[in-house]
Protein backbone atom coordinates (compact mmCIF):
# COMPACT_ATOMS: atom_id res chain seq x y z
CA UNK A 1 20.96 -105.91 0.01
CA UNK A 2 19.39 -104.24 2.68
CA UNK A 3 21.97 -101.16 2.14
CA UNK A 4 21.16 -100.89 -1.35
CA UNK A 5 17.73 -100.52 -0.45
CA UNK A 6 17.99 -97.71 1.47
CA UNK A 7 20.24 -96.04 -0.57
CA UNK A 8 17.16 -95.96 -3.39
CA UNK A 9 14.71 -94.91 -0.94
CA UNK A 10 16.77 -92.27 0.00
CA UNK A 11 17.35 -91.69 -3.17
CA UNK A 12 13.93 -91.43 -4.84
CA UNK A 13 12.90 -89.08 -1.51
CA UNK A 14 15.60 -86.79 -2.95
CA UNK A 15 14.62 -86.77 -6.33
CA UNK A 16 10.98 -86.22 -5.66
CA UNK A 17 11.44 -83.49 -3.38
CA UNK A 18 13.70 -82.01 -6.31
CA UNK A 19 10.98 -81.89 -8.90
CA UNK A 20 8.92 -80.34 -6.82
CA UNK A 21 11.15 -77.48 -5.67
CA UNK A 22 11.62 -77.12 -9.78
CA UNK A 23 7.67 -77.49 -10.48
CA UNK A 24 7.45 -74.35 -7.54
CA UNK A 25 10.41 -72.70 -9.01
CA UNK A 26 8.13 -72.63 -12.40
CA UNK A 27 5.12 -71.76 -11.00
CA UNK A 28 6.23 -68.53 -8.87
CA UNK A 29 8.42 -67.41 -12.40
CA UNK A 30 5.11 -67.63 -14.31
CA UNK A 31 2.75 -65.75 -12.08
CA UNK A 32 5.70 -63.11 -11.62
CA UNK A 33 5.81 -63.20 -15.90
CA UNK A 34 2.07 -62.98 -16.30
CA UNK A 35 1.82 -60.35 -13.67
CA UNK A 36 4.56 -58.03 -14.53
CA UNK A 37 2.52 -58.45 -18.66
CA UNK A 38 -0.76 -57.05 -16.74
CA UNK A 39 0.83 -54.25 -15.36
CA UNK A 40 2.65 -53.66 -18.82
CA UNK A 41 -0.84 -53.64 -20.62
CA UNK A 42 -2.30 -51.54 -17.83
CA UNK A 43 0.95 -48.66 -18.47
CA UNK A 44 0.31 -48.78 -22.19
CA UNK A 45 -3.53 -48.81 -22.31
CA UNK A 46 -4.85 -46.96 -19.15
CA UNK A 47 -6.77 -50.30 -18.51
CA UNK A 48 -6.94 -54.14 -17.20
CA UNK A 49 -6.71 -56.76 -20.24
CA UNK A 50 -10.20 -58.59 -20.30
CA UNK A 51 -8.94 -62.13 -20.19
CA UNK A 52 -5.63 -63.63 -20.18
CA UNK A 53 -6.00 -64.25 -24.06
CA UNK A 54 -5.65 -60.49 -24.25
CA UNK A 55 -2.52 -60.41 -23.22
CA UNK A 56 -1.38 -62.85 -25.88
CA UNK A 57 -3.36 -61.39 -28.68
CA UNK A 58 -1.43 -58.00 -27.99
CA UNK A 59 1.94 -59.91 -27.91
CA UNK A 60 2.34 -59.50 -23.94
CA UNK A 61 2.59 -62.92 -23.55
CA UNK A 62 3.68 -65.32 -26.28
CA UNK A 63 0.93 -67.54 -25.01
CA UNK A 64 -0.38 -68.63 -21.39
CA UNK A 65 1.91 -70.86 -19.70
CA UNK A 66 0.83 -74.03 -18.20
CA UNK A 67 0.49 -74.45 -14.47
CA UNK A 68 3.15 -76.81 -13.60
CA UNK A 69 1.07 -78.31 -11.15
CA UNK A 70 -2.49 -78.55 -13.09
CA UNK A 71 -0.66 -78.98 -16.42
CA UNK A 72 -3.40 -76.86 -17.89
CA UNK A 73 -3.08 -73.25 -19.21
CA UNK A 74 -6.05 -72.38 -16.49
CA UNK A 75 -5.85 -69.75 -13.71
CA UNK A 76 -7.16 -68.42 -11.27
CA UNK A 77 -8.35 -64.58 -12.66
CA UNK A 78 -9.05 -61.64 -9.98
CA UNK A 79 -10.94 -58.40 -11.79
CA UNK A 80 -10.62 -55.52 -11.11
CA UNK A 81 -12.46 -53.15 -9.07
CA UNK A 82 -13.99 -49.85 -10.60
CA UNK A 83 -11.83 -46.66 -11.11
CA UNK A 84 -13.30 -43.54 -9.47
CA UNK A 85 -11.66 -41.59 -12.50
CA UNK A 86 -12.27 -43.92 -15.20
CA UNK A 87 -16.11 -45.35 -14.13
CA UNK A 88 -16.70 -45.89 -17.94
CA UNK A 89 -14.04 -48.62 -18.01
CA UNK A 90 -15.12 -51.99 -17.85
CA UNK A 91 -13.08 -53.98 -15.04
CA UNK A 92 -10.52 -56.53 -16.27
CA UNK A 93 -7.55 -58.63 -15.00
CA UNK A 94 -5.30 -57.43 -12.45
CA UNK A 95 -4.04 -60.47 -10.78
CA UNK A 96 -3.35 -64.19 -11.48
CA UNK A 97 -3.30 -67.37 -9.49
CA UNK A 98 -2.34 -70.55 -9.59
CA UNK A 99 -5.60 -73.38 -9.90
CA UNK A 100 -3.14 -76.08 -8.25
CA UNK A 101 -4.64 -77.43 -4.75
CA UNK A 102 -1.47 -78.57 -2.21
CA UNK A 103 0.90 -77.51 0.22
CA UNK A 104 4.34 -75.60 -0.94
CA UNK A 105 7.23 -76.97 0.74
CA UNK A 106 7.48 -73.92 2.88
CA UNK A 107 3.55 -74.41 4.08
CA UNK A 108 1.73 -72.33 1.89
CA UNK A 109 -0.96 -73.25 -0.68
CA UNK A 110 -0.05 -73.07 -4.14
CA UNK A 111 -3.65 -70.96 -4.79
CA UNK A 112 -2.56 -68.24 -2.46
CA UNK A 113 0.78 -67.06 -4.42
């Protein structure tokens, strides 16, 4: 009995450190997606999108994924600085980051990818 019982625990530590290797696996693929779509909208349009929205109303994005971790479409947005040759332009989003508060499994925190 006591075999079979640590067979499951061992077991369920497996599992769980599975799904979270996938939910990490998820959340570095959509920050790379929604990253590579702001640099897309900046080649095309000479400017940052405004929001995140932006980039699915201009078909960059189908839509805004959903933090794994959160389970909400909400991120972290960084604007943009000012452009010394383009001062006119307002500033908009250049980079995206995950909401989620933890520890990766290699030590980082999911907020600082």
């Amino acid at each position: 009995m006591s075999l079979i019982v640590l067979l499951a625990s061992v077991g369920l530590a497996t599992y769980a450190n599975s799904v979270t290797h996938s939910k990490e696996a998820v959340l570095k693929e959509d920050l790379f997606r929604m990253r590579d779509a702001i640099d897309q909208y900046y080649a095309d349009k000479n400017k940052y999108p405004d929001s995140l929205d932006a980039l699915v109303s201009e078909k960059y994005l189908r839509a805004v994924p959903l933090d794994p971790f959160t389970k909400k479409a909400e991120w972290t947005t960084e604007m943009s600085e000012p452009e010394a040759a383009n001062p006119t332009a307002a500033p908009g989003v250049y980079n995206v980051k995950s909401m989620a508060e933890g520890v990766a499994m290699d030590g980082s925190k999911y907020s600082d990818w």
